[in-house]
Protein backbone atom coordinates (compact mmCIF):
# COMPACT_ATOMS: atom_id res chain seq x y z
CA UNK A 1 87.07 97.72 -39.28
CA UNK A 2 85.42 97.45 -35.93
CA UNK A 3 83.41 94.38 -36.86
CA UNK A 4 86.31 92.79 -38.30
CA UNK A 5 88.51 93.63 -34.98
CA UNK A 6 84.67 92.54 -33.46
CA UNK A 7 85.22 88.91 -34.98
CA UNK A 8 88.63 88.44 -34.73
CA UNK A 9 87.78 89.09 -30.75
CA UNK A 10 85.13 86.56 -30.53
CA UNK A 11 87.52 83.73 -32.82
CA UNK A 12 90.17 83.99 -30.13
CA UNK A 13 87.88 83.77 -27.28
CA UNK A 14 86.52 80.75 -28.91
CA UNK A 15 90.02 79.38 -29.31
CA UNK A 16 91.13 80.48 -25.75
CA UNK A 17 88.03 78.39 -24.58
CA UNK A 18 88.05 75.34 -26.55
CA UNK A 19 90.22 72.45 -25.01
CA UNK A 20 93.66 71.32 -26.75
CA UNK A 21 92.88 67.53 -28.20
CA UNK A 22 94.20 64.95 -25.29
CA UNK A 23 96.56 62.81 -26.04
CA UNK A 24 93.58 59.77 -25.56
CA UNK A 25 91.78 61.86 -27.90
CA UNK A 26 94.65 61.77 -30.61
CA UNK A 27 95.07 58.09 -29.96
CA UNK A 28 95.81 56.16 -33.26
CA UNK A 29 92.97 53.26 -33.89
CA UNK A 30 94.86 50.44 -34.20
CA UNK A 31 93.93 47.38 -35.68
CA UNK A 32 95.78 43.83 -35.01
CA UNK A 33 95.79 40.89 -37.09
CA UNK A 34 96.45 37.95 -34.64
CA UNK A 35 97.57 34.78 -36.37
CA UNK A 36 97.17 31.26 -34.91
CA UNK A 37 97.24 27.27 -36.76
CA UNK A 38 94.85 25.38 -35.24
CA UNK A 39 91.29 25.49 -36.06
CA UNK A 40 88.74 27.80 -34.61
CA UNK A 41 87.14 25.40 -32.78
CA UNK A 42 90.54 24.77 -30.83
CA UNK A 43 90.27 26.19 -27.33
CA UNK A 44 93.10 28.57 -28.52
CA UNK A 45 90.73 30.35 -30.72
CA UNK A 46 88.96 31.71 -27.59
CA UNK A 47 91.31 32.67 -25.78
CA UNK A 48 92.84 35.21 -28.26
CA UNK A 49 89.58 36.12 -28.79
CA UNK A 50 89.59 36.82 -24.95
CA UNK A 51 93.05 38.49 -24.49
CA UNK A 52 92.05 40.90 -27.36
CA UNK A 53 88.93 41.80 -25.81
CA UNK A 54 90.84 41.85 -22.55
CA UNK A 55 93.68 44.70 -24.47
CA UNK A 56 90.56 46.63 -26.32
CA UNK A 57 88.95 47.25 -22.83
CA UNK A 58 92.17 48.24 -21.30
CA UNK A 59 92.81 50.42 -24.29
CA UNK A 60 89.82 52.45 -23.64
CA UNK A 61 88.89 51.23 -27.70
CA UNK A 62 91.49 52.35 -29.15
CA UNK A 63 92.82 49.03 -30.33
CA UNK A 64 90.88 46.58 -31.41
CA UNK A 65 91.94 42.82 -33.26
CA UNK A 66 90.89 40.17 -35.24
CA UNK A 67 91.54 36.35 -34.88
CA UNK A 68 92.77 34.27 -38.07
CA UNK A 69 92.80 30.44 -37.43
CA UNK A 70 93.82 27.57 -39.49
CA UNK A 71 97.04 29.18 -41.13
CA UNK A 72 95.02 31.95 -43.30
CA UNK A 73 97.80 34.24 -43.20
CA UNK A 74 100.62 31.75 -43.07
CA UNK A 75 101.82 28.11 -42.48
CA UNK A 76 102.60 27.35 -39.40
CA UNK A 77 106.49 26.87 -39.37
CA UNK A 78 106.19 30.72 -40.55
CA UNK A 79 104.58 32.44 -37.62
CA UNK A 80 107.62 33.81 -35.46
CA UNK A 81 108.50 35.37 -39.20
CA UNK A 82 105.44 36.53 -40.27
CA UNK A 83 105.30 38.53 -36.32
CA UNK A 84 108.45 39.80 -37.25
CA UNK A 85 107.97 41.08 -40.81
CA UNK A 86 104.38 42.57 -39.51
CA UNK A 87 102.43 39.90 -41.68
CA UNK A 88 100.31 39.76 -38.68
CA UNK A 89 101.07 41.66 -35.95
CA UNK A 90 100.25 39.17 -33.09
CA UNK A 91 101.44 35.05 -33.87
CA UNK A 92 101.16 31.99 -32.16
CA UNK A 93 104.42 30.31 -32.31
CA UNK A 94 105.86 26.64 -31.73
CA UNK A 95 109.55 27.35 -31.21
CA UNK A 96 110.02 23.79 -31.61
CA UNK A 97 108.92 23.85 -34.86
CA UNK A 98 112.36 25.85 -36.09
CA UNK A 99 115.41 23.24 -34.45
CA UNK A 100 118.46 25.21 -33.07
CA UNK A 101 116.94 28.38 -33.10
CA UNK A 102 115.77 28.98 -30.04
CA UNK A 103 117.61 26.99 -27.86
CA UNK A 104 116.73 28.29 -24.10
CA UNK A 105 113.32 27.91 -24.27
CA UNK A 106 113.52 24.28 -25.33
CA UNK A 107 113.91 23.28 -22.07
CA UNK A 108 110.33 23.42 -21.32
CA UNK A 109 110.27 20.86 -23.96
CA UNK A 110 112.18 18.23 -21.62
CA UNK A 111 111.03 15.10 -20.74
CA UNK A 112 108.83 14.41 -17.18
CA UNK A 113 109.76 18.14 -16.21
CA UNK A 114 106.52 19.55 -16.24
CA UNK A 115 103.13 17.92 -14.32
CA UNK A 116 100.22 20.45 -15.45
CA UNK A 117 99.41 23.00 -17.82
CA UNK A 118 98.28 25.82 -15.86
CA UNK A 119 101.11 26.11 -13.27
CA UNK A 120 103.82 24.89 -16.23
CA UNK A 121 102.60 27.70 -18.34
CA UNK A 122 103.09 30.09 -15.16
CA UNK A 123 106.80 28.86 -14.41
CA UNK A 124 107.48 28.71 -17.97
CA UNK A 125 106.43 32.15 -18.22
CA UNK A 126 108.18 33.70 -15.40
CA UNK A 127 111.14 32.53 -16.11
CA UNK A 128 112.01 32.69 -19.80
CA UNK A 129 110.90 36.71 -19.61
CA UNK A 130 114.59 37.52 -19.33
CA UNK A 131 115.69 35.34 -22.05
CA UNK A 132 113.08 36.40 -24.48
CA UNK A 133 114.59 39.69 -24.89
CA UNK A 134 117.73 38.57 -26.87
CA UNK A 135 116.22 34.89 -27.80
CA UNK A 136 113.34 36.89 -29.79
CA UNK A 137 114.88 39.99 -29.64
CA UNK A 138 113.21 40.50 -33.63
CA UNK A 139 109.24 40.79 -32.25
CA UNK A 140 108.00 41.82 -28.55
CA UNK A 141 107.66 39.22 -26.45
CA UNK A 142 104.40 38.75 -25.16
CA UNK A 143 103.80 35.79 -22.90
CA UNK A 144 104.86 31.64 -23.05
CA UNK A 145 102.59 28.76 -22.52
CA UNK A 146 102.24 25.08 -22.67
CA UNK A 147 99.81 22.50 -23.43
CA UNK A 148 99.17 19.41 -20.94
CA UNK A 149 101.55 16.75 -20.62
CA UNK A 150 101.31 13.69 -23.08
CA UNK A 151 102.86 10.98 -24.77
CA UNK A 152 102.72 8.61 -27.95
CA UNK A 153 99.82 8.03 -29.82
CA UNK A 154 100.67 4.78 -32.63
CA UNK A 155 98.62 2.78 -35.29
CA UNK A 156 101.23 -0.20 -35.71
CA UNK A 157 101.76 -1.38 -32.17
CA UNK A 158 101.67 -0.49 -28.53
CA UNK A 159 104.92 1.83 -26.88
CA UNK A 160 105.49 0.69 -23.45
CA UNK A 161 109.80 0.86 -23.19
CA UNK A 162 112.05 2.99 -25.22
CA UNK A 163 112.99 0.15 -27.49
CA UNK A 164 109.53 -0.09 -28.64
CA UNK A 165 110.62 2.96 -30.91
CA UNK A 166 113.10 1.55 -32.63
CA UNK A 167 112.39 1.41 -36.42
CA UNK A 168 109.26 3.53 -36.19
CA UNK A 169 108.65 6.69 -38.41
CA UNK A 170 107.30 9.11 -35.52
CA UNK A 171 106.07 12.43 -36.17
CA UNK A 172 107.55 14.35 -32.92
CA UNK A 173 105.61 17.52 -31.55
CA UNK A 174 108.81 19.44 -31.53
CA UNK A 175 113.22 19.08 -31.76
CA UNK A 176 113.93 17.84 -28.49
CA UNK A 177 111.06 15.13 -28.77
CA UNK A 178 112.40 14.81 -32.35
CA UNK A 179 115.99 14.05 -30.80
CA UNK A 180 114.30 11.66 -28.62
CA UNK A 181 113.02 9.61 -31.34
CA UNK A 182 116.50 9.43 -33.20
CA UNK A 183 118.12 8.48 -29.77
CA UNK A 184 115.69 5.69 -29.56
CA UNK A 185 116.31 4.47 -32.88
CA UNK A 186 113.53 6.05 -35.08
CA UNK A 187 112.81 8.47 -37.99
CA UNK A 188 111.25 11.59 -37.59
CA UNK A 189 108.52 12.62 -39.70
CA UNK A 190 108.20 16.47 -39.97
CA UNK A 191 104.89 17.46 -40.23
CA UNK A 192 103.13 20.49 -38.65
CA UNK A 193 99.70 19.55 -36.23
CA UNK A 194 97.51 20.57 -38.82
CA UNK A 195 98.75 18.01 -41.34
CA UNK A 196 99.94 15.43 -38.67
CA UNK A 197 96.58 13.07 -39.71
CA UNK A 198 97.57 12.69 -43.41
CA UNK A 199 100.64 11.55 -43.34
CA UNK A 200 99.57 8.87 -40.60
CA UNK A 201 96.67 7.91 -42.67
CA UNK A 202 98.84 7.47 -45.52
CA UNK A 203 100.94 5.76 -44.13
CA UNK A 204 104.38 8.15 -43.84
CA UNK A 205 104.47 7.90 -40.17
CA UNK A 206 103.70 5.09 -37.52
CA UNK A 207 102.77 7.42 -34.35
CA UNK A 208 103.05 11.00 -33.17
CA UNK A 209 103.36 12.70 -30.11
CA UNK A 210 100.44 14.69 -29.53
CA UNK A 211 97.72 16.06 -26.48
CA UNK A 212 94.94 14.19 -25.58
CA UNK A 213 92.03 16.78 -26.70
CA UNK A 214 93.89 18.13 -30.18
CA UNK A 215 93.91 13.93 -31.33
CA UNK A 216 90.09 14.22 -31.60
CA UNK A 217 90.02 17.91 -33.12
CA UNK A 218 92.54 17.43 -35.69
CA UNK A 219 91.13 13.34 -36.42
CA UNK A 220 93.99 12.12 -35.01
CA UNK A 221 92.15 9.37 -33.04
CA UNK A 222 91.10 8.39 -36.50
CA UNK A 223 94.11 6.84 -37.70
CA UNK A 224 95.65 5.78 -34.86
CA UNK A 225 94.73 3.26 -31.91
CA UNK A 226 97.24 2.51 -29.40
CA UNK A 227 97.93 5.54 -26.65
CA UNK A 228 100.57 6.21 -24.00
CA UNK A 229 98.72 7.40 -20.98
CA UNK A 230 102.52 8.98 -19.34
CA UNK A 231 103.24 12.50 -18.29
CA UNK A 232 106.27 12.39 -21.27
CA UNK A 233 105.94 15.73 -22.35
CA UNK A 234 104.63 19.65 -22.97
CA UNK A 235 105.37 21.89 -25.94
CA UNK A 236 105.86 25.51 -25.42
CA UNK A 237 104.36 27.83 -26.88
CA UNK A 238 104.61 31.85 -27.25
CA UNK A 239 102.72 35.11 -28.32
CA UNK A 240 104.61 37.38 -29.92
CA UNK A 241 104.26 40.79 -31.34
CA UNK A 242 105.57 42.94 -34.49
CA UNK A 243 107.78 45.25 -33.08
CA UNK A 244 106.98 48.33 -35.21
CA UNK A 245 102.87 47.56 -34.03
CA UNK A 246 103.57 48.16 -31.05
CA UNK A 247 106.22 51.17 -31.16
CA UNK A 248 103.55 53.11 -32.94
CA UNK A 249 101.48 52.71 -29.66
CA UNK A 250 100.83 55.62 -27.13
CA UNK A 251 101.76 55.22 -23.79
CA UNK A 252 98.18 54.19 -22.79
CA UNK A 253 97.82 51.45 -25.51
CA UNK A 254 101.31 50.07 -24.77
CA UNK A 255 100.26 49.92 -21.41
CA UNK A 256 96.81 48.03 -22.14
CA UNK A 257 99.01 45.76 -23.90
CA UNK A 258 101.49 45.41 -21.84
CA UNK A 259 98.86 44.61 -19.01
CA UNK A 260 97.86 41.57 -21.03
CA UNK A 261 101.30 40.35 -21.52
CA UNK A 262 102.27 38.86 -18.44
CA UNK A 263 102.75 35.87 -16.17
CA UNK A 264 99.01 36.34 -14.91
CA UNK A 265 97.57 36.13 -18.60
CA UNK A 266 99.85 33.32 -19.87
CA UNK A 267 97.68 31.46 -17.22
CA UNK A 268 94.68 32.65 -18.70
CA UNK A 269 95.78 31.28 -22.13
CA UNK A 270 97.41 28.26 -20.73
CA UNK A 271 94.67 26.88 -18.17
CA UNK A 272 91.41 26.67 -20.66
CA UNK A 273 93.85 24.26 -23.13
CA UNK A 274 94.98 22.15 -20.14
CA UNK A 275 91.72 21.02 -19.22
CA UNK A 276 90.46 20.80 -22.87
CA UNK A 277 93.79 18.75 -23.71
CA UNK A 278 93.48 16.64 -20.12
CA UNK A 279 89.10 16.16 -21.06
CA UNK A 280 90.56 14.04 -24.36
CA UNK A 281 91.81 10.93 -21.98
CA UNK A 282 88.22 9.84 -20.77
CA UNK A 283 86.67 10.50 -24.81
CA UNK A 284 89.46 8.37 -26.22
CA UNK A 285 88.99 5.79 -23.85
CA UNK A 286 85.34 5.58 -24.08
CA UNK A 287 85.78 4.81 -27.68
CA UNK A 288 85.97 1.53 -29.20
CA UNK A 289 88.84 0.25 -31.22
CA UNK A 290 91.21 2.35 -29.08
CA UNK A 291 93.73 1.13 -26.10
CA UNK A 292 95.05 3.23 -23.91
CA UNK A 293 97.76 2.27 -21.71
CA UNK A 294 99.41 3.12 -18.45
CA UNK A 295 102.89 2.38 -17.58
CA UNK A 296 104.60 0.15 -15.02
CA UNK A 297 106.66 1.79 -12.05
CA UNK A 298 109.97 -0.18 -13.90
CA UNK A 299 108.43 1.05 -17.35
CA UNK A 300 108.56 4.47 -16.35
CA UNK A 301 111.99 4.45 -14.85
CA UNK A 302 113.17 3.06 -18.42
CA UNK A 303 111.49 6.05 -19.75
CA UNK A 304 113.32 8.58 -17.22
CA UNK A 305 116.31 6.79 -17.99
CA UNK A 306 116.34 6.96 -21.68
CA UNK A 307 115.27 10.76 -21.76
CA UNK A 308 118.65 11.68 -19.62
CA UNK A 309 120.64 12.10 -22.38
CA UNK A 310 118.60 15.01 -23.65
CA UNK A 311 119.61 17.74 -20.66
CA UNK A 312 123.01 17.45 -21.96
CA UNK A 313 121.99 18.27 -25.45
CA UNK A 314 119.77 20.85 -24.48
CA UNK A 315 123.24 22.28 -22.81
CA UNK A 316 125.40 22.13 -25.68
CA UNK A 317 122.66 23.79 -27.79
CA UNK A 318 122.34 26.71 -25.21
CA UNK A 319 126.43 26.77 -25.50
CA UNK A 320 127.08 26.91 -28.62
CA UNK A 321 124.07 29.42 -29.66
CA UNK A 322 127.05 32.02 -28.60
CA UNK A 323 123.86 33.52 -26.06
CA UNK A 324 126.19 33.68 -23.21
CA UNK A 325 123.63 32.15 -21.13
CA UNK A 326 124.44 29.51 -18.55
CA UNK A 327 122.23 26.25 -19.10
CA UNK A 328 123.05 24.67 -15.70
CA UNK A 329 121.97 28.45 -14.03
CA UNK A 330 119.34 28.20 -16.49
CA UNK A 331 117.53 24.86 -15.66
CA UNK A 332 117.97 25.67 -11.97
CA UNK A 333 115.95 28.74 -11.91
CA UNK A 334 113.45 26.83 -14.45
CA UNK A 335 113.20 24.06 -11.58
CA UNK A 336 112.76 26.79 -9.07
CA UNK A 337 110.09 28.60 -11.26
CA UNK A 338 107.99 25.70 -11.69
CA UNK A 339 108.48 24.37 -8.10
CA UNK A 340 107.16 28.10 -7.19
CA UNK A 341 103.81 27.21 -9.51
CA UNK A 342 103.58 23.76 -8.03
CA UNK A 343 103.52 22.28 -11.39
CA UNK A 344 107.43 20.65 -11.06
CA UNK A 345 107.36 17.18 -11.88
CA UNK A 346 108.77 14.44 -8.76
């Protein structure tokens, strides 16, 4: 009996002087699946590499990812979904690619609004934060970016006005560049980037509107010969992440990835693209076979002119999407966003 009242001393000492697990210590290992389209020699491939390594570190380990290019898990119309139903639980989304459905955002898709891709990502960024939360209030919203400004890219003939579109089958890079071309008097040809070459090459469409560097990864250049050199547009992009991922975070790894989802890091995504996109112009040139073309003063103009339409439509979407937001409040504060990151067209 004394023995046993002996051990039973030394077992509760032992317990009275062994620490309580830590929360840090009880962390979950978590494991993300982040989703992207483009291949993984795209620019894009690093830089997810880079902002998971950039969440792992701030995570103290604790969560760790894996990159899947070139639509492994999913096409690429799918990826705000597949975020959303926790088919991945980090996507790289066009909203573009989906028409209608998220109307605020498609104002960074506006003609001769934005003039680079680092400062366009940052004013994007900042200012569609508080619309994110009820525009993609199905995943977390992590951060917004854009690619560097470009134009039309044809096979049949040179684009130099607006009526040089009419009766061409374009393949747009997203809606409002898609209502563009059905202003102007062409068909759109839907076709995601990573399938854009084919259906030039065979024949389906006559041009596309795409950035300088992606023409030469995706073979673009290929199949097509006459080129727009004219700030005409950006794409936006966003991050997004499964909602039930992250709720199952601690404090400490919702905070590492929190840290990572910012204004500050959509620059980090957005910059390396821009000058990868912006390097294209001087390859394609240096090629033969290929023209590339800048515009008159007057041809510009036309160009500004023609693409006026489009803010109104933009508005009407915003209305009628029942958001309650104010497009004319809305474009304002984008202006002032983008003026803030110098990157506002004149």
């Amino acid at each position: 009996m004394p023995m046993r009242k002996t051990l039973l001393g030394l077992l509760v000492a032992a317990a009275a002087a062994t620490p309580a697990l830590t929360p840090a210590s009880a962390e979950e290992q978590i494991n993300l699946k982040i989703s992207h389209w483009v291949p993984a020699s795209h620019p894009l491939q690093k830089a997810l590499e880079d902002w998971g390594a950039s969440v792992e570190k701030a995570s103290g380990g604790t969560i760790k990812s894996q990159v899947f290019p070139a639509q492994q898990l999913g096409k690429a119309f799918d990826h705000y979904d597949m975020a959303r139903d926790g088919i991945a639980d980090v996507t790289y989304v066009n909203p573009g690619y989906q028409p209608g459905r998220f109307p605020v955002i498609a104002a960074g898709e506006l003609p001769f609004l934005m003039s680079d891709a680092k400062g366009g990502t940052e004013g994007l960024d900042a200012w569609y934060r508080k619309y994110a939360e009820k525009e993609m209030k199905d995943v977390k919203f992590c951060l917004a970016f854009i690619h560097s400004p470009s134009s039309f890219h044809s096979r049949t003939k040179k684009i130099v006005v607006p009526e040089d579109v009419k009766g061409l089958k374009i393949r747009p890079a997203d809606a409002t560049i898609g209502n563009f071309v059905t202003l102007l008097g062409g068909t759109n040809v839907q076709s995601s980037a990573p399938e854009a070459r084919d259906i030039i090459e065979r024949g389906v469409a006559d041009g596309i509107t795409f950035p300088w560097g992606s023409l030469l990864l995706f073979g673009i250049d290929k199949v097509t010969k006459y080129h727009m050199e004219a700030p005409l547009y950006v794409t936006t992009f966003v991050l997004v992440m499964n909602k039930a991922t992250y709720d199952r975070m601690s404090d400490k790894q919702k905070k590492a990835v929190d840290d990572n989802c910012n204004t500050e890091a959509a620059g980090r995504v957005g910059e390396p693209w821009g000058k990868f996109e912006d390097a294209g112009v001087d390859k394609i040139k240096a090629q033969s076979g290929q023209e590339v073309y800048t515009l008159t003063a007057d041809q510009l103009a036309s160009w500004k002119k023609a693409s006026e339409p489009l803010v109104k439509s933009w508005a009407d979407g915003v209305k009628k999407s029942g958001s309650g937001v104010d497009p004319d409040a809305a474009m304002t504060e984008l202006k002032t966003s983008l003026a803030k990151y110098n990157a506002l067209t004149q």
